[in-house]
N, C-alpha and C. Protein backbone atom coordinates (compact mmCIF):
# COMPACT_ATOMS: atom_id res chain seq x y z
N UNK A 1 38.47 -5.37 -8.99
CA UNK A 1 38.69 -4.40 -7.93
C UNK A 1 39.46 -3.22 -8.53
N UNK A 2 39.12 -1.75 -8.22
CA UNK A 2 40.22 -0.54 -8.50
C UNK A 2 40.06 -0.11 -7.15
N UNK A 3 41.14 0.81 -7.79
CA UNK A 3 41.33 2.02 -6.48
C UNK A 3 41.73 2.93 -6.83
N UNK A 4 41.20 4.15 -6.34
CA UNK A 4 41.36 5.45 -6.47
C UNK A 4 42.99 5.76 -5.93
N UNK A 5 44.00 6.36 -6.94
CA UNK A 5 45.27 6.45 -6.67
C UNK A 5 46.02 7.42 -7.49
N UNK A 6 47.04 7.91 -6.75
CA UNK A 6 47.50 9.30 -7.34
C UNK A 6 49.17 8.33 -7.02
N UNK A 7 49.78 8.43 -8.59
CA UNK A 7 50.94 7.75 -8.76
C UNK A 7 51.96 8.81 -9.53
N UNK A 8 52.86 8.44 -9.13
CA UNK A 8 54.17 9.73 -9.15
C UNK A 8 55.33 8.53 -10.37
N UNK A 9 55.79 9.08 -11.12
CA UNK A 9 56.81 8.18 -12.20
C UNK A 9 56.80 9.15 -13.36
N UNK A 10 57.49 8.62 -14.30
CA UNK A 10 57.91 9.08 -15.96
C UNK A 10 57.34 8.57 -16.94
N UNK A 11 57.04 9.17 -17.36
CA UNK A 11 56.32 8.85 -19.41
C UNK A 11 57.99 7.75 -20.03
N UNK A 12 56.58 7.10 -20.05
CA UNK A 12 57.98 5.60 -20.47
C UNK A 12 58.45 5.88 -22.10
N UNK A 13 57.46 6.08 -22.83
CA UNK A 13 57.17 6.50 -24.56
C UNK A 13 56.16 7.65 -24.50
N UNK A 14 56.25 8.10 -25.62
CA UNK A 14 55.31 9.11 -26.32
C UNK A 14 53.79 8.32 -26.12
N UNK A 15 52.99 8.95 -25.29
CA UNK A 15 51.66 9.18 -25.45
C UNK A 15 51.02 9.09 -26.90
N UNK A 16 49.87 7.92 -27.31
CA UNK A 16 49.21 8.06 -28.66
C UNK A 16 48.09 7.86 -28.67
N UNK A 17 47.83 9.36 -29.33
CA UNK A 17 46.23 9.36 -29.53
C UNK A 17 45.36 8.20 -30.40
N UNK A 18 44.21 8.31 -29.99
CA UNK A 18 43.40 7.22 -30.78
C UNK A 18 41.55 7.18 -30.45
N UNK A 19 40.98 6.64 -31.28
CA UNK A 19 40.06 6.80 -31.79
C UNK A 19 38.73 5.38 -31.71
N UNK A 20 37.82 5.40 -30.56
CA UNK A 20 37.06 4.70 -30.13
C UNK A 20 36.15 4.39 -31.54
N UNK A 21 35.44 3.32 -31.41
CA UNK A 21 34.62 2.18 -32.23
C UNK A 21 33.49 3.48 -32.80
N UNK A 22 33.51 4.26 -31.74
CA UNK A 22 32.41 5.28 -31.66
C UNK A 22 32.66 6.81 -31.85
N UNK A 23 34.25 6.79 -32.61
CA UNK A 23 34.54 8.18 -32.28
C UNK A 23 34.74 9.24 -31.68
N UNK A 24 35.07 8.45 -30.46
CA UNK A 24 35.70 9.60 -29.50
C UNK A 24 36.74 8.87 -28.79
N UNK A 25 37.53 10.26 -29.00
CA UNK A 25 39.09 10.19 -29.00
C UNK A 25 39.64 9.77 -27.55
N UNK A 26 40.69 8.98 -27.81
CA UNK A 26 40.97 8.87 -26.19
C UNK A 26 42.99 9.06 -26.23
N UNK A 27 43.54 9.04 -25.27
CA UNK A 27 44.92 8.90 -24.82
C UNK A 27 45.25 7.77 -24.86
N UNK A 28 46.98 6.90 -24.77
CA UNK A 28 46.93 5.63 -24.59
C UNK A 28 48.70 6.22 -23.67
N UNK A 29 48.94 5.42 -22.85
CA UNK A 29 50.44 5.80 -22.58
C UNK A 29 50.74 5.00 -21.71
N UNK A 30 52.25 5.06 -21.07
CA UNK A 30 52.61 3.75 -20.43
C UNK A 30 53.74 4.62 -19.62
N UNK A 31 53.50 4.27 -18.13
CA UNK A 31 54.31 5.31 -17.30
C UNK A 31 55.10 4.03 -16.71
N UNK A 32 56.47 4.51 -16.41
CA UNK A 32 57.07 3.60 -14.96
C UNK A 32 57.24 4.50 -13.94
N UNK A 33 56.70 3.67 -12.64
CA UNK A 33 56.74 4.37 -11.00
C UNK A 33 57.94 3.43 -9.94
N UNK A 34 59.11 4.05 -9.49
CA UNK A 34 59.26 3.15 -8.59
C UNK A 34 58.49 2.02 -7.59
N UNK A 35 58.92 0.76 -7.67
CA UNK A 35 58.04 -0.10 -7.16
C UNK A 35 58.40 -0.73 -5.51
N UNK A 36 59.74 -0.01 -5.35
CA UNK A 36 60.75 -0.80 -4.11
C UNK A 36 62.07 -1.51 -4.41
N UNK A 37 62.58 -1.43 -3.83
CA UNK A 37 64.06 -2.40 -3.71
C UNK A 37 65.02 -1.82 -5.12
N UNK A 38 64.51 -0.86 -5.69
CA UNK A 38 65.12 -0.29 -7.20
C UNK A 38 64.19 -0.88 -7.98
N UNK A 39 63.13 -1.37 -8.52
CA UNK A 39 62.50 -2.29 -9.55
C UNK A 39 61.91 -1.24 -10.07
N UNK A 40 61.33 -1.18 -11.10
CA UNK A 40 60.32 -0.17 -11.46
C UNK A 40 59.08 -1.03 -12.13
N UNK A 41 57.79 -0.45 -12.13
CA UNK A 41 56.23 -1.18 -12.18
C UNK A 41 55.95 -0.40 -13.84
N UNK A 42 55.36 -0.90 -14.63
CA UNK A 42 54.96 -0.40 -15.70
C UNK A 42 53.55 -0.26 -15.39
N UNK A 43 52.68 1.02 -15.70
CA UNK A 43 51.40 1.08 -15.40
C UNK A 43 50.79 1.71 -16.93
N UNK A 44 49.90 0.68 -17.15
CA UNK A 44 49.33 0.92 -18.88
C UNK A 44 48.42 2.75 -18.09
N UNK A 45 48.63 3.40 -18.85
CA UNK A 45 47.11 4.34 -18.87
C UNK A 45 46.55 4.65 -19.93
N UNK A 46 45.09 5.02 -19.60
CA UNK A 46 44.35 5.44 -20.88
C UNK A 46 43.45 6.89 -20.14
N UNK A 47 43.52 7.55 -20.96
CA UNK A 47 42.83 9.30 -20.64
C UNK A 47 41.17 9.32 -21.53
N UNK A 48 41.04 9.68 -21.03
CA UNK A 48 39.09 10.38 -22.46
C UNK A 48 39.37 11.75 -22.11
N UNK A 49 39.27 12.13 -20.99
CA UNK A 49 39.20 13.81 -20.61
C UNK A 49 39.56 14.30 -21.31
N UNK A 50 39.34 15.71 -21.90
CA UNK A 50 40.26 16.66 -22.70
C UNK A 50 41.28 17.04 -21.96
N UNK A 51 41.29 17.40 -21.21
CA UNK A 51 42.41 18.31 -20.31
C UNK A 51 43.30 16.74 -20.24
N UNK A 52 43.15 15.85 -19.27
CA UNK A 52 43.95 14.88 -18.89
C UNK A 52 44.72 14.61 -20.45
N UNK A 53 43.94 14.47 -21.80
CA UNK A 53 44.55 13.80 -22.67
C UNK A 53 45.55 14.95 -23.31
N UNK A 54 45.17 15.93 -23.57
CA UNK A 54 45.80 17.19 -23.82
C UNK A 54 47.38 16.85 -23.02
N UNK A 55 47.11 16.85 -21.55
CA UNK A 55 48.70 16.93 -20.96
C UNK A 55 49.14 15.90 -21.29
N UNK A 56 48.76 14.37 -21.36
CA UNK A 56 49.81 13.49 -22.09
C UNK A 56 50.22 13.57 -23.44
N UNK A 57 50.01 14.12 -24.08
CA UNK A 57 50.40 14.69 -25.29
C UNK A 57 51.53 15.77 -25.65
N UNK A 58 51.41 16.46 -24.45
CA UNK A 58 52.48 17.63 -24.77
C UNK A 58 53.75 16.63 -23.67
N UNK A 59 53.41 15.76 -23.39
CA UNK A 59 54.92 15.34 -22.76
C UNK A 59 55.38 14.09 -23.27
N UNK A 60 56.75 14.34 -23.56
CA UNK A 60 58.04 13.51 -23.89
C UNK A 60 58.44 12.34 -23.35
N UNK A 61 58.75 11.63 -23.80
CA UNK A 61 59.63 10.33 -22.66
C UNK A 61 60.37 10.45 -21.59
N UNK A 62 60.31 9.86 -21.06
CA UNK A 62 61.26 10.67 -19.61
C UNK A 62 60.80 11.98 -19.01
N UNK A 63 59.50 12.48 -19.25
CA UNK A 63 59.26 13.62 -18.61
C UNK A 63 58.37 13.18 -16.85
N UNK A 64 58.60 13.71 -16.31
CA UNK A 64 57.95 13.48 -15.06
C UNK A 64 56.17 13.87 -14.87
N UNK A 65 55.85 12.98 -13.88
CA UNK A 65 54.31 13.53 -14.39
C UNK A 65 53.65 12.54 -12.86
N UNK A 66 52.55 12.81 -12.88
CA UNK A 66 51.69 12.37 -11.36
C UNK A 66 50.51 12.05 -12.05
N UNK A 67 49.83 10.54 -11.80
CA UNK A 67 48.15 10.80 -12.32
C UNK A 67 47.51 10.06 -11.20
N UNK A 68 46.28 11.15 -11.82
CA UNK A 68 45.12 10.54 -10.48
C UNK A 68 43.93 9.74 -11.01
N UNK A 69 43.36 8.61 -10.79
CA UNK A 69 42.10 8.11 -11.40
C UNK A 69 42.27 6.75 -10.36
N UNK A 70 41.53 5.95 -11.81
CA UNK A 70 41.52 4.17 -10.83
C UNK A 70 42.02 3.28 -11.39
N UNK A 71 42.87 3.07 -10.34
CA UNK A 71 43.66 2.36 -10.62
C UNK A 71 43.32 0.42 -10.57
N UNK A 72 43.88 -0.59 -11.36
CA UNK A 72 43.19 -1.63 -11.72
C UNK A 72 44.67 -2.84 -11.47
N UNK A 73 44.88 -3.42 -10.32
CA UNK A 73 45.91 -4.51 -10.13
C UNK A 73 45.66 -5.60 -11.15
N UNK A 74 46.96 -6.08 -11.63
CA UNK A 74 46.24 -7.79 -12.50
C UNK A 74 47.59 -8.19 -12.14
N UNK A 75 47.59 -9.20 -13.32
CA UNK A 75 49.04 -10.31 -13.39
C UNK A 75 48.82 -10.46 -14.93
N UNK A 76 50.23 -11.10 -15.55
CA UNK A 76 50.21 -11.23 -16.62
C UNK A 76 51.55 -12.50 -16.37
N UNK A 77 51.52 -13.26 -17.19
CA UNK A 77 52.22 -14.21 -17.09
C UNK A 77 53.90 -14.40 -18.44
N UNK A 78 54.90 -14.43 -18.23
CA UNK A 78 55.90 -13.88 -19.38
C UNK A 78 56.21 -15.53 -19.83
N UNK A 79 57.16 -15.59 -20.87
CA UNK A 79 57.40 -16.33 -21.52
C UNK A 79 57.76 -17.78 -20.82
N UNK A 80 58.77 -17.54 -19.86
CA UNK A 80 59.26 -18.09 -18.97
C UNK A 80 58.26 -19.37 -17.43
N UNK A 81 56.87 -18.56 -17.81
CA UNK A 81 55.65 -18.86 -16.63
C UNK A 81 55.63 -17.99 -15.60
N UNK A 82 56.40 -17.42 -15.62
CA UNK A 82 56.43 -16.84 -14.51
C UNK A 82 55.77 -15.31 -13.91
N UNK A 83 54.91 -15.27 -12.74
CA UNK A 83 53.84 -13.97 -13.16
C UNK A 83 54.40 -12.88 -12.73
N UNK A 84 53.79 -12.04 -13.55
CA UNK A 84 54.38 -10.09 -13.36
C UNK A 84 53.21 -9.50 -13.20
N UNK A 85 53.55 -8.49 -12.42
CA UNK A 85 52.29 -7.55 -11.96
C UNK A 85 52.07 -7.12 -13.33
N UNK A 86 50.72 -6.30 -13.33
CA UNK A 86 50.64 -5.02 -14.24
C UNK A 86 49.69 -4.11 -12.94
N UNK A 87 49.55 -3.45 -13.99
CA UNK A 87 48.36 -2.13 -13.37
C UNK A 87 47.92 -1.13 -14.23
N UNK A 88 46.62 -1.54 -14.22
CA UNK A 88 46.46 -0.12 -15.76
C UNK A 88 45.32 0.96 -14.64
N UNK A 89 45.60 1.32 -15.30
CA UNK A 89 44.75 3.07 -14.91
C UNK A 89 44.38 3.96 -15.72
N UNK A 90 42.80 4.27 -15.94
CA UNK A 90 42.11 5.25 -16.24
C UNK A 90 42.37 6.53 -15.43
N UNK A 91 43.18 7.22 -16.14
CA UNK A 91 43.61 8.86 -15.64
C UNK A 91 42.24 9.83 -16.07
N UNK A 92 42.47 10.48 -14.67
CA UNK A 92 41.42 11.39 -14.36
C UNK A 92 41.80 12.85 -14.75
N UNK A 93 42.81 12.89 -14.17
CA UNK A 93 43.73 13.91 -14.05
C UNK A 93 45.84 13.71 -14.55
N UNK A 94 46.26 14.46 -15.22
CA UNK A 94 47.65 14.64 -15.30
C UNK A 94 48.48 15.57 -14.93
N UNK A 95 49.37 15.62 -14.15
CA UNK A 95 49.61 16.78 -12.96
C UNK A 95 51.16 16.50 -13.38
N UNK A 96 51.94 17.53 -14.44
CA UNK A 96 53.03 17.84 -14.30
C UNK A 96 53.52 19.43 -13.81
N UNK A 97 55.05 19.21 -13.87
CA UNK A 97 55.45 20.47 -13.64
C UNK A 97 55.51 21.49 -14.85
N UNK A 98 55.23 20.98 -15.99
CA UNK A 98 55.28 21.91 -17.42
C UNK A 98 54.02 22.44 -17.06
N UNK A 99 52.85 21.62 -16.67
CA UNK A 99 51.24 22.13 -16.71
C UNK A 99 51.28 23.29 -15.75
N UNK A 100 51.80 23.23 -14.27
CA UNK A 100 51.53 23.93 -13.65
C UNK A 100 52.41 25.35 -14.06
N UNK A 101 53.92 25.21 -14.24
CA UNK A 101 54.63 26.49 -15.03
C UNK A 101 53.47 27.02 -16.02
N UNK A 102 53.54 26.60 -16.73
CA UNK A 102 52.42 27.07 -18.07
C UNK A 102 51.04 28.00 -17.62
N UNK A 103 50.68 27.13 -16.34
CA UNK A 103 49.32 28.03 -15.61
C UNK A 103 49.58 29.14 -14.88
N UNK A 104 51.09 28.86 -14.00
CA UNK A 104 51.52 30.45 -13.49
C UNK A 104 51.67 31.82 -14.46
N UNK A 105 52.00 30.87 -15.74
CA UNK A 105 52.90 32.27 -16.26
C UNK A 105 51.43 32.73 -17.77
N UNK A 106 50.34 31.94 -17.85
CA UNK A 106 49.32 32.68 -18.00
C UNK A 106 48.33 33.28 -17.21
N UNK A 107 48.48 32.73 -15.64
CA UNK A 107 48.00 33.92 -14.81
C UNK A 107 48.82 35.02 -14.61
N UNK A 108 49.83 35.35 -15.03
CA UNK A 108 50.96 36.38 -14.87
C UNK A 108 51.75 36.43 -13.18
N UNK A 109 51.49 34.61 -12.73
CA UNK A 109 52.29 35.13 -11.46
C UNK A 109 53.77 34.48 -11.64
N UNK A 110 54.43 34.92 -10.65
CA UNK A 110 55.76 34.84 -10.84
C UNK A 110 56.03 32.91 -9.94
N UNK A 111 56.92 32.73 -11.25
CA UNK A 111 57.24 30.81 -10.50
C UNK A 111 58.21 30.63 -9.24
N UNK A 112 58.55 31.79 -8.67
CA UNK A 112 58.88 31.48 -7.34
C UNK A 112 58.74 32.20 -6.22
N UNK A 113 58.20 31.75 -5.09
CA UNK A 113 57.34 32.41 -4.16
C UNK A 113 58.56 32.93 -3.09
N UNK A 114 58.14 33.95 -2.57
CA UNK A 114 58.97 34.50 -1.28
C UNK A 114 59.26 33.86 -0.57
N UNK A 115 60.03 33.81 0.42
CA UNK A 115 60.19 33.21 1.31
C UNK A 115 60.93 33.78 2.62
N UNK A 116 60.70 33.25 3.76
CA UNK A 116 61.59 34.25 5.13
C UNK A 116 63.24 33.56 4.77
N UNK A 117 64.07 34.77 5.33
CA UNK A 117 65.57 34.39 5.49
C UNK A 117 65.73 32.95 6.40
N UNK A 118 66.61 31.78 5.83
CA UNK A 118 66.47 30.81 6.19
C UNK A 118 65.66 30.11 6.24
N UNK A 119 64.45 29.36 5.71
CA UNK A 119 63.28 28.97 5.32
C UNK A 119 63.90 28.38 4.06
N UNK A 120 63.26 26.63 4.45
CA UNK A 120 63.29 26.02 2.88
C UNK A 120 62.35 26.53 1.82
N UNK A 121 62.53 26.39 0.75
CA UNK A 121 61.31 26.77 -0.54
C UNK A 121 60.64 25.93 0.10
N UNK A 122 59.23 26.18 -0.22
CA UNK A 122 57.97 25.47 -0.08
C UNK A 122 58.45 24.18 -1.15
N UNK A 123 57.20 23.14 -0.99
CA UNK A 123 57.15 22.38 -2.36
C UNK A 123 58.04 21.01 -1.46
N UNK A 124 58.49 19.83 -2.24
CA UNK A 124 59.01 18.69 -1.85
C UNK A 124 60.49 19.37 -2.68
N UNK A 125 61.64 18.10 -2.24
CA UNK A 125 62.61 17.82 -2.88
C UNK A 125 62.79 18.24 -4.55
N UNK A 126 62.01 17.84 -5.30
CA UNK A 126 61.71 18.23 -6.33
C UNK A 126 61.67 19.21 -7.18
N UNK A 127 61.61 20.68 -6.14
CA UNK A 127 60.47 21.82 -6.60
C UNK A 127 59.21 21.79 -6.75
N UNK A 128 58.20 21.06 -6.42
CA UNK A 128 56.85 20.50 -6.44
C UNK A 128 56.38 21.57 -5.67
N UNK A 129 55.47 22.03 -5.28
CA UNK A 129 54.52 23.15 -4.76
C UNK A 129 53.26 22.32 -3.60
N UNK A 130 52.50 22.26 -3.27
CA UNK A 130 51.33 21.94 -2.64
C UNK A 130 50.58 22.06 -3.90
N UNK A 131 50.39 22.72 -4.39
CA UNK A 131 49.17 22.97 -5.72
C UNK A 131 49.40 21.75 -6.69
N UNK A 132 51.09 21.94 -6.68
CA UNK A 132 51.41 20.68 -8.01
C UNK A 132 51.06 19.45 -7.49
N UNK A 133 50.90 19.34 -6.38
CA UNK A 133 50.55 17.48 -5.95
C UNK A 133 49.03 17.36 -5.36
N UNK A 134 48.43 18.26 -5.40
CA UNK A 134 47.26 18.45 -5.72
C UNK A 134 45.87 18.84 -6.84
N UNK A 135 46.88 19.21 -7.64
CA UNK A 135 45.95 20.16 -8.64
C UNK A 135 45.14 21.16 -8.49
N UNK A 136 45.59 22.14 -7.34
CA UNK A 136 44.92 23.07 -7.23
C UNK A 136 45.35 24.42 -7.56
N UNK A 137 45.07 25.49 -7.60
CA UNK A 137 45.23 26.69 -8.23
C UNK A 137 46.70 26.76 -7.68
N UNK A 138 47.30 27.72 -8.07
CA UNK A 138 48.97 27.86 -7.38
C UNK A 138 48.88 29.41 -6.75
């Protein structure tokens, strides 16, 4: 079973490129997402896209990041017997805030939008935008 899912967390390690049976290149990386109660979920991903693999590449450990694709529930069992989730996911898409800065400021628009007197900034808690949690133009 997958499911189509757009997951919000941090680049656990450096993203590493690599190289199919067949020669074409893919992403490999390993994000943690809050899971509840404070725990955090480790979710394996793997990219092919250019664009998707491109952005895991230019980001760091601990950098923040959103991906969208399908997502794949299992179990894995630890030393002890005892079972742990996993979840790996084929990323479709990689939606940080470096990607979207980077796209404003080669369309030449400015990274913060007007706003009326008294009016929150647009965007979540974060600084996030509508565009950034979508992937759409800004």
């Amino acid at each position: 079973m997958s499911i189509e899912a757009l997951i919000l967390g941090k680049l656990h390690q450096r993203a590493e490129q690599r190289t199919s049976k067949t020669g074409r290149p893919f992403v490999t990386a390993k994000a943690r997402t809050a899971a509840g109660d404070g725990d955090s979920l480790f979710v394996n991903v793997i990219a092919f896209g250019e664009t998707a693999c491109a952005a895991l590449l230019a980001l760091d450990a601990g950098d923040s990041l959103a991906l969208a694709g399908t997502l794949k529930p299992g179990a894995w069992t630890d030393r002890e017997g005892n079972a742990r989730p996993s979840v790996d996911m084929v990323a479709a898409q990689v939606l940080t805030v470096y990607g979207l800065k980077k796209k404003r400021e080669a369309s030449g628009q400015a990274a913060a939008r007007p706003q009326a007197p008294g009016q929150a900034p647009a965007g979540d808690d974060f600084g996030h935008d509508d565009a950034w949690l979508t992937g759409g133009e800004a």
